[in-house]
ModelCIF file with pLDDT and N, C-alpha, C, O atoms, coordinates in Angstrom:
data_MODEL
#
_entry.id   MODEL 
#
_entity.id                         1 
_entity.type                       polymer 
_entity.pdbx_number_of_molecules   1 
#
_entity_poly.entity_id                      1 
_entity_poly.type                           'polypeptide(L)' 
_entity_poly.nstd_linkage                   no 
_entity_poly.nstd_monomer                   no 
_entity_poly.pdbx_seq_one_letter_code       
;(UNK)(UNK)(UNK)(UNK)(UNK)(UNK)(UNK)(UNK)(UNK)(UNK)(UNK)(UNK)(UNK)(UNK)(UNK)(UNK)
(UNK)(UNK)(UNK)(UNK)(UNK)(UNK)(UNK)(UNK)(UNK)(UNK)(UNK)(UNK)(UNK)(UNK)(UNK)(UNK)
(UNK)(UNK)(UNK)(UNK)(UNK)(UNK)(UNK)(UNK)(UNK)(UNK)
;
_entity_poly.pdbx_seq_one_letter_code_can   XXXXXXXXXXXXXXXXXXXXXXXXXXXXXXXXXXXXXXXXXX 
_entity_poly.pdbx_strand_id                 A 
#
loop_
_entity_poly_seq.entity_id 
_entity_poly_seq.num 
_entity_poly_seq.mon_id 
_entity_poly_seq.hetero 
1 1  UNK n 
1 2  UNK n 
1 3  UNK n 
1 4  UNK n 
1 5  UNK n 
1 6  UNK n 
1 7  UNK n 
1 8  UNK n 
1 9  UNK n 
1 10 UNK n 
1 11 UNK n 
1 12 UNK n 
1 13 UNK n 
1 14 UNK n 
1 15 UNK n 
1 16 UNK n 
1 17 UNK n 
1 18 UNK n 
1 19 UNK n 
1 20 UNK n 
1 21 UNK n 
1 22 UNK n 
1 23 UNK n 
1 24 UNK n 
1 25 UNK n 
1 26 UNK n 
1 27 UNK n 
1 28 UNK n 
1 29 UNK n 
1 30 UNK n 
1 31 UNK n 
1 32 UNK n 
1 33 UNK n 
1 34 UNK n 
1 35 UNK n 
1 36 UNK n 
1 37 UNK n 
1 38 UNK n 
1 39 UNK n 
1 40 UNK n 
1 41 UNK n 
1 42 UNK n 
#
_struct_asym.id          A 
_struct_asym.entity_id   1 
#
loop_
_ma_qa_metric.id 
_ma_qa_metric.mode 
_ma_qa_metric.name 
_ma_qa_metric.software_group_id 
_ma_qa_metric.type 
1 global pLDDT . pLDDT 
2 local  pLDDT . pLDDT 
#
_ma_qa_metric_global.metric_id      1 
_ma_qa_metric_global.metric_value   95.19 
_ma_qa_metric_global.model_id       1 
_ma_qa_metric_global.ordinal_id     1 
#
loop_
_ma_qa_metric_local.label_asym_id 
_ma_qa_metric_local.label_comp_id 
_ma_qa_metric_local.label_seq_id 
_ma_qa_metric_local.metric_id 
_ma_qa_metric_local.metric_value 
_ma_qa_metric_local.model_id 
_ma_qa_metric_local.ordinal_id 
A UNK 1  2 96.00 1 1  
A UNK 2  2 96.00 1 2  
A UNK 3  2 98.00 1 3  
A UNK 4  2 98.00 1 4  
A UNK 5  2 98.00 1 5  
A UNK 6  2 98.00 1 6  
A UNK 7  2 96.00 1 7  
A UNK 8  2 89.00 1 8  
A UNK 9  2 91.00 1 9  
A UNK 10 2 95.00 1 10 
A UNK 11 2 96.00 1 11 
A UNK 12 2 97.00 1 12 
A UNK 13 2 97.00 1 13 
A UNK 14 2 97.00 1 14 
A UNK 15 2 98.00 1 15 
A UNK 16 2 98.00 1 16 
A UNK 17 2 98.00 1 17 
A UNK 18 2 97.00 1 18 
A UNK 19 2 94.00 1 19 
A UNK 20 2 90.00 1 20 
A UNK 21 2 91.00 1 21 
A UNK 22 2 93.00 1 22 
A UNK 23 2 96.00 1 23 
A UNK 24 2 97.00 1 24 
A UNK 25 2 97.00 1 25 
A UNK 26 2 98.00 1 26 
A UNK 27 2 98.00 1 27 
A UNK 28 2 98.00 1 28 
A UNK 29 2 97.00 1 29 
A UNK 30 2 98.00 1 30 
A UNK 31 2 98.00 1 31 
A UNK 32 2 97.00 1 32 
A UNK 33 2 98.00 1 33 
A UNK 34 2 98.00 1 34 
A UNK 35 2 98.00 1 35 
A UNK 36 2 98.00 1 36 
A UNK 37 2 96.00 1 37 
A UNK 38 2 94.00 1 38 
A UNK 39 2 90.00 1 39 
A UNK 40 2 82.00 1 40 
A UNK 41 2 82.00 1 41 
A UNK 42 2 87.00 1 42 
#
loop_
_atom_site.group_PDB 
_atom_site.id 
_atom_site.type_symbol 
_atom_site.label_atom_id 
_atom_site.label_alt_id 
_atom_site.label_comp_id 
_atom_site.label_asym_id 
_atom_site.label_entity_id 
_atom_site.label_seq_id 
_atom_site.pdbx_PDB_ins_code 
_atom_site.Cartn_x 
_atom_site.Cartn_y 
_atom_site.Cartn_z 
_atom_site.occupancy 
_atom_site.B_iso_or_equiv 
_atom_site.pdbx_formal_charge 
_atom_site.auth_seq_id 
_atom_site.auth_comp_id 
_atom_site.auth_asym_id 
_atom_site.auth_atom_id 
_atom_site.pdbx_PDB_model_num 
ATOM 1   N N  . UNK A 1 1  ? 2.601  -27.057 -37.344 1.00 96.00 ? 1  UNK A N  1 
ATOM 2   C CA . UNK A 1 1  ? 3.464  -26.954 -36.185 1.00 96.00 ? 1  UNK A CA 1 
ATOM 3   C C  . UNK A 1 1  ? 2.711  -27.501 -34.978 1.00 96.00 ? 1  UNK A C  1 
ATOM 4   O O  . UNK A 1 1  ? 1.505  -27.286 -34.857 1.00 96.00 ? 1  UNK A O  1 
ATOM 5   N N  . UNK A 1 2  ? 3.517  -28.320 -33.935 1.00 96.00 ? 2  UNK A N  1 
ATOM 6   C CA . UNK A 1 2  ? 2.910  -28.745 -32.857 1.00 96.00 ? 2  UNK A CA 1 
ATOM 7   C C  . UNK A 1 2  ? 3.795  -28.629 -32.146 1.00 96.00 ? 2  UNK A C  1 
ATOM 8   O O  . UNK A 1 2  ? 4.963  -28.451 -32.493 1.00 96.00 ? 2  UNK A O  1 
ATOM 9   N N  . UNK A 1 3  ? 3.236  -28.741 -30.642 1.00 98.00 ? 3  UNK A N  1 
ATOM 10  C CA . UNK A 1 3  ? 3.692  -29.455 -29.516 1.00 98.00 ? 3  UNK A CA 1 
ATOM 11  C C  . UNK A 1 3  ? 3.036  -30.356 -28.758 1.00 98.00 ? 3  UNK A C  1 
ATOM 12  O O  . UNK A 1 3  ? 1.817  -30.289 -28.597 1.00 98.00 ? 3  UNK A O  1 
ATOM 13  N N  . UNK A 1 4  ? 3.847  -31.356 -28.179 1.00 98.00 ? 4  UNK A N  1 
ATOM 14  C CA . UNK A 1 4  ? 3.407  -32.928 -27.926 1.00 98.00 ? 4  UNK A CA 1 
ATOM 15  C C  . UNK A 1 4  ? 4.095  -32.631 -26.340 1.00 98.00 ? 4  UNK A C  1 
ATOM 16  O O  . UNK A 1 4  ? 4.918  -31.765 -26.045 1.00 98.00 ? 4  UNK A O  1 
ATOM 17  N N  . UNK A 1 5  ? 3.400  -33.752 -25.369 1.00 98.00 ? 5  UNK A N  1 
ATOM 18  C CA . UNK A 1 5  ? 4.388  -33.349 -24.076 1.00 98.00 ? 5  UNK A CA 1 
ATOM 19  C C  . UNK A 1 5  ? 4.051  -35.176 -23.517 1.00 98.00 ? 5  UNK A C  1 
ATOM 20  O O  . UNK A 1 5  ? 3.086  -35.906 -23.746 1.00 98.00 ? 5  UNK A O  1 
ATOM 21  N N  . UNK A 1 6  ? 5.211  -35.390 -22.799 1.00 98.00 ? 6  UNK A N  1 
ATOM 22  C CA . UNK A 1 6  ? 5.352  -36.877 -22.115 1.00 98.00 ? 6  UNK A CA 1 
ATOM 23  C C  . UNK A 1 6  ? 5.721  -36.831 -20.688 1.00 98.00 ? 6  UNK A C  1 
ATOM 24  O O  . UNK A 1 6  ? 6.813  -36.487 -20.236 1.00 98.00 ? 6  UNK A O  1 
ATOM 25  N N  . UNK A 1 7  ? 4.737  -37.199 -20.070 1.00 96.00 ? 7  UNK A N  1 
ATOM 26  C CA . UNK A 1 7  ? 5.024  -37.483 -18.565 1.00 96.00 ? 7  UNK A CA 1 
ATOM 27  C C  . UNK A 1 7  ? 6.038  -38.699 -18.331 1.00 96.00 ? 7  UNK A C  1 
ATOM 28  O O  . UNK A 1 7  ? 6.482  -39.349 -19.277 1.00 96.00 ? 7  UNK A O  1 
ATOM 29  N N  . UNK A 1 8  ? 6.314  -38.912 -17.218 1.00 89.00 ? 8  UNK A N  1 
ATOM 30  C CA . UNK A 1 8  ? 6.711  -40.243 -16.951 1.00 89.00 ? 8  UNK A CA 1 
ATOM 31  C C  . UNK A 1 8  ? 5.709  -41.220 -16.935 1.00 89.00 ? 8  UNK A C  1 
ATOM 32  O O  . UNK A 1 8  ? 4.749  -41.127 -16.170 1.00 89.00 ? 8  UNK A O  1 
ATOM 33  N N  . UNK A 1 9  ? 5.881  -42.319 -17.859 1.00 91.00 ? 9  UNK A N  1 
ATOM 34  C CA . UNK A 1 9  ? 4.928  -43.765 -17.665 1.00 91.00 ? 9  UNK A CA 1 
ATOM 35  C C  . UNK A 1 9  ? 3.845  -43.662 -18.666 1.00 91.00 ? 9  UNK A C  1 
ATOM 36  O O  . UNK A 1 9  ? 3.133  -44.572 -19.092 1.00 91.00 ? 9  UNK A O  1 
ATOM 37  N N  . UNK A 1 10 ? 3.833  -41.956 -19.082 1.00 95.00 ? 10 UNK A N  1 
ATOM 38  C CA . UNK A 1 10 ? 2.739  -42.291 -19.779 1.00 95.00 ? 10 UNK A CA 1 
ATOM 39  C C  . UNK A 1 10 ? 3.046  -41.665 -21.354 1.00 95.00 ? 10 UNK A C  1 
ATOM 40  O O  . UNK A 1 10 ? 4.081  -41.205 -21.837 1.00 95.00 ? 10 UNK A O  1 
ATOM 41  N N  . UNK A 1 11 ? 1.778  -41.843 -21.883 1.00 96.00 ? 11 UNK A N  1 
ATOM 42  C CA . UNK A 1 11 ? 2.472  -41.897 -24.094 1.00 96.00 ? 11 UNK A CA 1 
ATOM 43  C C  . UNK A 1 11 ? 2.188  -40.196 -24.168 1.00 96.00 ? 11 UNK A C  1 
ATOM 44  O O  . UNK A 1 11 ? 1.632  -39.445 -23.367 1.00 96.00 ? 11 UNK A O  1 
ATOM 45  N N  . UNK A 1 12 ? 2.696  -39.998 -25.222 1.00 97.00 ? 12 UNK A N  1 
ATOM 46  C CA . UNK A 1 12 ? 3.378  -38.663 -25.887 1.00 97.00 ? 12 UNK A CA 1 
ATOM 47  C C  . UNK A 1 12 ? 1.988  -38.241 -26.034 1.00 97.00 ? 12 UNK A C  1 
ATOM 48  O O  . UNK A 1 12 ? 1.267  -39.232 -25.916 1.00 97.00 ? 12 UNK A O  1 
ATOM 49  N N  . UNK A 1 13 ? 1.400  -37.309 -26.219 1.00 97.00 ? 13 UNK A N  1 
ATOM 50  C CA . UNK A 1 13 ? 0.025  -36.507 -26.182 1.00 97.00 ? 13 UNK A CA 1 
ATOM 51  C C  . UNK A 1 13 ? 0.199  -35.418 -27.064 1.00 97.00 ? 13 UNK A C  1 
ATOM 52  O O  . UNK A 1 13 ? 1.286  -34.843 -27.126 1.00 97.00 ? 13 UNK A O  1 
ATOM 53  N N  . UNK A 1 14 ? -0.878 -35.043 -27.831 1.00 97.00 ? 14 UNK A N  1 
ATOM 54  C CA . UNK A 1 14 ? -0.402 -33.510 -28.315 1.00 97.00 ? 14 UNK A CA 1 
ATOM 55  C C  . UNK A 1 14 ? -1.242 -32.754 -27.456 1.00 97.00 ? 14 UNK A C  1 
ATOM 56  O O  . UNK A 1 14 ? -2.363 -33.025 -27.025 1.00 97.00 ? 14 UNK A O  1 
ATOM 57  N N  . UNK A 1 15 ? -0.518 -31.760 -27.276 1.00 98.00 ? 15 UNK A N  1 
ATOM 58  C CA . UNK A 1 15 ? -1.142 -30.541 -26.678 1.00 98.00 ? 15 UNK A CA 1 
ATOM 59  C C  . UNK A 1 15 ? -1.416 -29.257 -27.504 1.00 98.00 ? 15 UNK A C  1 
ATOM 60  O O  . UNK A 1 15 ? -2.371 -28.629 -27.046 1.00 98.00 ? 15 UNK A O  1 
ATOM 61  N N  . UNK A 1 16 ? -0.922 -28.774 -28.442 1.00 98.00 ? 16 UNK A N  1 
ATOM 62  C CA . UNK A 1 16 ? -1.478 -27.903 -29.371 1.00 98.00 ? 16 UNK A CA 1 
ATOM 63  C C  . UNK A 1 16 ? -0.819 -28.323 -30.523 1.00 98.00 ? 16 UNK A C  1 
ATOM 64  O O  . UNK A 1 16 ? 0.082  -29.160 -30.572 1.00 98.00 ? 16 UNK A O  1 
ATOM 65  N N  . UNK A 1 17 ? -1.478 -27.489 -31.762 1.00 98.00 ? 17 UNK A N  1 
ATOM 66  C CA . UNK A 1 17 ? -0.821 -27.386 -33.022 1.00 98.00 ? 17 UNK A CA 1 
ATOM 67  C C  . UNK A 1 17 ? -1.844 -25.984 -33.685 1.00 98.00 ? 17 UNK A C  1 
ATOM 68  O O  . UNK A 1 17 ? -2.837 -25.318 -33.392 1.00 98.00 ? 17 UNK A O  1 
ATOM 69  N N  . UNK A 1 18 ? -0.783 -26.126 -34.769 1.00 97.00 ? 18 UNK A N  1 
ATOM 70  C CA . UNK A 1 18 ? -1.271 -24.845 -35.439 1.00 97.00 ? 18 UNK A CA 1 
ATOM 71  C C  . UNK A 1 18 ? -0.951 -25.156 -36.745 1.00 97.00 ? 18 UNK A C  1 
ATOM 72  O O  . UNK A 1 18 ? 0.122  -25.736 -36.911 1.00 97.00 ? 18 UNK A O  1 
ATOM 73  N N  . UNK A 1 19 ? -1.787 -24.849 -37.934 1.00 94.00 ? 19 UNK A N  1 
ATOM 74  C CA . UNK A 1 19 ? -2.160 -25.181 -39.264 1.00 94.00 ? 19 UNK A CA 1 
ATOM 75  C C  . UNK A 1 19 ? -0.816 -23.598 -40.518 1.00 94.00 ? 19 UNK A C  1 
ATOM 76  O O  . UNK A 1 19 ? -0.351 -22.516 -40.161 1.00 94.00 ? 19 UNK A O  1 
ATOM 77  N N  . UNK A 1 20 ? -0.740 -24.236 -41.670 1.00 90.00 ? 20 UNK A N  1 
ATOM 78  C CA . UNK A 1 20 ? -0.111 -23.138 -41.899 1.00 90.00 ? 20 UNK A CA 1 
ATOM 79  C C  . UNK A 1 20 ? -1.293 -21.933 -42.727 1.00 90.00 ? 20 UNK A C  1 
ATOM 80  O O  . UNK A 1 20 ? -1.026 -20.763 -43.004 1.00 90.00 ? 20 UNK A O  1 
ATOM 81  N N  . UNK A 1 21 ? -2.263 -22.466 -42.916 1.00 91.00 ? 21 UNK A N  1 
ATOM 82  C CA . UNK A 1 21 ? -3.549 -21.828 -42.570 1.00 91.00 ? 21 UNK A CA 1 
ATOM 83  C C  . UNK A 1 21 ? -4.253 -20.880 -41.509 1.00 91.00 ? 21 UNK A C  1 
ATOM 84  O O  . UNK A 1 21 ? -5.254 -20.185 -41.681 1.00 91.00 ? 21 UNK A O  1 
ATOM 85  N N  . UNK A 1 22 ? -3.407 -21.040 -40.266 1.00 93.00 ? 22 UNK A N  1 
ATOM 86  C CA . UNK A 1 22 ? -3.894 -20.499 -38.967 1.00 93.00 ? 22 UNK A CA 1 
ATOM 87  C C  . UNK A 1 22 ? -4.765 -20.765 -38.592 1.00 93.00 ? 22 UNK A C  1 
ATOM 88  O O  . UNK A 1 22 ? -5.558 -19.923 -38.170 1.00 93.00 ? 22 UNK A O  1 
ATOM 89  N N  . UNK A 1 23 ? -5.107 -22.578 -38.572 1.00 96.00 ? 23 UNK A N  1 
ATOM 90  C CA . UNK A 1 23 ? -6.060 -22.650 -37.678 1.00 96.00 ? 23 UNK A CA 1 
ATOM 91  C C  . UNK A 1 23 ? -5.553 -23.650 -36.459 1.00 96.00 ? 23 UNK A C  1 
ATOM 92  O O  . UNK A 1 23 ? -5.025 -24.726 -36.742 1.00 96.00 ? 23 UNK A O  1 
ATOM 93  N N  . UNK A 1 24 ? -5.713 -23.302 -35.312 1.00 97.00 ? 24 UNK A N  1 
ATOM 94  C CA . UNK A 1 24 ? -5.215 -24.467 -33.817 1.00 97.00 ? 24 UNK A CA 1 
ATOM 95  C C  . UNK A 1 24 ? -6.693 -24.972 -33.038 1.00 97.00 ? 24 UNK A C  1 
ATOM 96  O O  . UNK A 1 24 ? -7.815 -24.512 -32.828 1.00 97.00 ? 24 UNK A O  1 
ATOM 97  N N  . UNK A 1 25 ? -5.850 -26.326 -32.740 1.00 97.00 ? 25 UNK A N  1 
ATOM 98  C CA . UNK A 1 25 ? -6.323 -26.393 -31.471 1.00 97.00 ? 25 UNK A CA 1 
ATOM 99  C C  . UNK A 1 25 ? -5.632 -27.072 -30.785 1.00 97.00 ? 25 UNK A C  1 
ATOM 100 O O  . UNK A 1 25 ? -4.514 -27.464 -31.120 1.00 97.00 ? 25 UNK A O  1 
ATOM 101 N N  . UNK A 1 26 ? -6.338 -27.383 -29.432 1.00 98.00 ? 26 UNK A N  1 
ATOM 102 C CA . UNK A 1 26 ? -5.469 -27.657 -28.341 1.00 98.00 ? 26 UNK A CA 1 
ATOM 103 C C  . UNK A 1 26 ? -5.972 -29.049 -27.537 1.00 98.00 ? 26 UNK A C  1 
ATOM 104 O O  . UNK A 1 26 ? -6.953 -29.542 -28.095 1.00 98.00 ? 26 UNK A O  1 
ATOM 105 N N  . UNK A 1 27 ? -5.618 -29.627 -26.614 1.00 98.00 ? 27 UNK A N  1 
ATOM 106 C CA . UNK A 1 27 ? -6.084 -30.518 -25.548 1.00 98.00 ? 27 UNK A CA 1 
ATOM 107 C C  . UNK A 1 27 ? -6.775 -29.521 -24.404 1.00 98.00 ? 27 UNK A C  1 
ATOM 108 O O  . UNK A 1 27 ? -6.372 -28.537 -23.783 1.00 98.00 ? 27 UNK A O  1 
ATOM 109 N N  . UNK A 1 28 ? -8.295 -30.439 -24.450 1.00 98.00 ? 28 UNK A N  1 
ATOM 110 C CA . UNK A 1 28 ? -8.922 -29.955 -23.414 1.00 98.00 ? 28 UNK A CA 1 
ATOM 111 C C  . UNK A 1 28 ? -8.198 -29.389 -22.211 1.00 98.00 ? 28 UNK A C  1 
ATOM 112 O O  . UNK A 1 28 ? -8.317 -28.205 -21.895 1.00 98.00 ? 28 UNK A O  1 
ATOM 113 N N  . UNK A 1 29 ? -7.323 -30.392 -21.437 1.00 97.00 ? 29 UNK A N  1 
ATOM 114 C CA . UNK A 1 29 ? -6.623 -30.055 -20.407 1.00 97.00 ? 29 UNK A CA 1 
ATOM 115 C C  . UNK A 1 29 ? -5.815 -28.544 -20.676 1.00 97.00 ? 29 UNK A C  1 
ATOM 116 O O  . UNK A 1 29 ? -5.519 -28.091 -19.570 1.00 97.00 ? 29 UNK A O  1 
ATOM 117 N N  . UNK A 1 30 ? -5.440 -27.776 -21.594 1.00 98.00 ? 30 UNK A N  1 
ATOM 118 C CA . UNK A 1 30 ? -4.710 -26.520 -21.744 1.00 98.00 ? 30 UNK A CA 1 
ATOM 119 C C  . UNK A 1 30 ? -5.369 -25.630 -22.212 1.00 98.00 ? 30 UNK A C  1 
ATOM 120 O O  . UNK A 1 30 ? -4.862 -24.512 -22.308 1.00 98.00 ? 30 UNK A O  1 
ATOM 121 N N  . UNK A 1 31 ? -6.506 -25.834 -22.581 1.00 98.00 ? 31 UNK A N  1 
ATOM 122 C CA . UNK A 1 31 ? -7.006 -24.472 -23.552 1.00 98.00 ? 31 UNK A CA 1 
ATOM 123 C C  . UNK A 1 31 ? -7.689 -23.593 -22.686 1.00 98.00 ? 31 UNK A C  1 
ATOM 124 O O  . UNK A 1 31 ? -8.569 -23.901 -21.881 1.00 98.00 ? 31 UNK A O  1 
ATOM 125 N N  . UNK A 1 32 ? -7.251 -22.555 -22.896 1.00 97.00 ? 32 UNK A N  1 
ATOM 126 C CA . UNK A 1 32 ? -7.646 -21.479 -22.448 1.00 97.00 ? 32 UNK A CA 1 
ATOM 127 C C  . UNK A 1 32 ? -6.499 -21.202 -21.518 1.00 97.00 ? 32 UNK A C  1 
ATOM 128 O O  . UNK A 1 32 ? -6.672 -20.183 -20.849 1.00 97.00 ? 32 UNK A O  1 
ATOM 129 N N  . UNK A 1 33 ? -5.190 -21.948 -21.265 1.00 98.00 ? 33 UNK A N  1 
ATOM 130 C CA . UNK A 1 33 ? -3.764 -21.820 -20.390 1.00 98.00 ? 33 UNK A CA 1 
ATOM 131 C C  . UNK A 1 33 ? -3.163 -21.210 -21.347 1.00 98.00 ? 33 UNK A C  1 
ATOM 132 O O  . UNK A 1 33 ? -2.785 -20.039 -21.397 1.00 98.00 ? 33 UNK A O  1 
ATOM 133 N N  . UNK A 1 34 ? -3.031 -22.608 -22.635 1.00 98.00 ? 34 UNK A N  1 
ATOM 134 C CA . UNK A 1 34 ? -1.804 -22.626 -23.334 1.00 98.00 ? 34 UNK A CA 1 
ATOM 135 C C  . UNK A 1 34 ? -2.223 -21.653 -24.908 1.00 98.00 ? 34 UNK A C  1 
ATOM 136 O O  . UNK A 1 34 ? -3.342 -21.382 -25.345 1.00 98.00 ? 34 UNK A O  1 
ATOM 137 N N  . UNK A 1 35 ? -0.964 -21.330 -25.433 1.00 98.00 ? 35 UNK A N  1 
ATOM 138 C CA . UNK A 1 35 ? -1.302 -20.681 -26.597 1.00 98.00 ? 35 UNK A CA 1 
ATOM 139 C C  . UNK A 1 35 ? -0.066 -20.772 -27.618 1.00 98.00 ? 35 UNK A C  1 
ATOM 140 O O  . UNK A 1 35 ? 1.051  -20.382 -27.279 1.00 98.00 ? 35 UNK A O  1 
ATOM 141 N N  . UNK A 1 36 ? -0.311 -21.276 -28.813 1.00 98.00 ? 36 UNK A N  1 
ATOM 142 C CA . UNK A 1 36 ? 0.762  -21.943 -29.520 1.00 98.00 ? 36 UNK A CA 1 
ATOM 143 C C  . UNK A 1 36 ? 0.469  -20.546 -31.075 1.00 98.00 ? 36 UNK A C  1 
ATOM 144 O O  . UNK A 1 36 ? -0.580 -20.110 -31.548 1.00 98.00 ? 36 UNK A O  1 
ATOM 145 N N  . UNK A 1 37 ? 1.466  -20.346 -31.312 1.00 96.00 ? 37 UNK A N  1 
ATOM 146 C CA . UNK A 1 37 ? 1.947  -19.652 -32.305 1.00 96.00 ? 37 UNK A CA 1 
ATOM 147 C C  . UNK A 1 37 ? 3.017  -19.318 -32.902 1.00 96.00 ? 37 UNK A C  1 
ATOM 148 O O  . UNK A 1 37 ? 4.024  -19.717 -32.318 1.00 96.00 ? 37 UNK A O  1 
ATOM 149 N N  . UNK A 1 38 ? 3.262  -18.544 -34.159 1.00 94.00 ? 38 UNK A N  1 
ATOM 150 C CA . UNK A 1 38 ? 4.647  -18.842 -34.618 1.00 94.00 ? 38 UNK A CA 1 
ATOM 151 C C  . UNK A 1 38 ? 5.224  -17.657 -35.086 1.00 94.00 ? 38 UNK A C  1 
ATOM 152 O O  . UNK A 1 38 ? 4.665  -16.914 -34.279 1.00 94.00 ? 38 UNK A O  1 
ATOM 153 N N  . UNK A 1 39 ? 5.692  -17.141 -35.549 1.00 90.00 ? 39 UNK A N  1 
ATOM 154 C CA . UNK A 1 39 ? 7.057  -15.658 -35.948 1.00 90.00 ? 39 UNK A CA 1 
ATOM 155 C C  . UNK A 1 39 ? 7.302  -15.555 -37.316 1.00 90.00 ? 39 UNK A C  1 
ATOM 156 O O  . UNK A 1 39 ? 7.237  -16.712 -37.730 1.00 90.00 ? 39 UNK A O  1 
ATOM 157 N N  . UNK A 1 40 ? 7.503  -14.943 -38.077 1.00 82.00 ? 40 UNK A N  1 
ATOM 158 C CA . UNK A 1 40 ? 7.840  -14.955 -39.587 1.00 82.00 ? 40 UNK A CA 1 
ATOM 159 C C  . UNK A 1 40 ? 9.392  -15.609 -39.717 1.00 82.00 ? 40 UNK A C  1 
ATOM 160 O O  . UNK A 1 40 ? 9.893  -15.773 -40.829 1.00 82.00 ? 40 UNK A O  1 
ATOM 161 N N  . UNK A 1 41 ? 10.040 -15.935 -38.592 1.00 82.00 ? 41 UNK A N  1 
ATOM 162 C CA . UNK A 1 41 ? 11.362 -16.343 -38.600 1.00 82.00 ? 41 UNK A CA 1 
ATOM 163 C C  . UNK A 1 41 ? 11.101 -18.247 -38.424 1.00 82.00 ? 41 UNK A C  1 
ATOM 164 O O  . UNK A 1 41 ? 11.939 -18.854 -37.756 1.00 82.00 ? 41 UNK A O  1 
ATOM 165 N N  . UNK A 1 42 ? 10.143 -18.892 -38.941 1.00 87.00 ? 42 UNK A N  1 
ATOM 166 C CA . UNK A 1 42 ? 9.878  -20.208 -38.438 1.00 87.00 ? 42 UNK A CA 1 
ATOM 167 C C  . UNK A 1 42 ? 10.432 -20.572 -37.118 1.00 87.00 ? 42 UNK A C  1 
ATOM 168 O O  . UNK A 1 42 ? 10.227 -21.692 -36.650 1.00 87.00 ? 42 UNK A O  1 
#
């Protein structure tokens, strides 16, 4: 599972993901902001 984010002008980036393993990481720019996880309901 991920999330990707797009400014204007500029290319699609990922910003986190998460493994179905449970392992993530993130873009320098968010970590320690952002926090990506998921629900038993996908």
């Amino acid at each position: 599972m991920g999330w990707y984010r797009q400014a204007p002008g500029k290319e699609r980036e990922l910003v986190a993901r998460l493994t179905s393993g449970g392992d993530t990481n993130y873009a320098d720019s968010v970590k320690g902001r952002f926090t990506i996880s998921r629900d038993a309901k996908n």
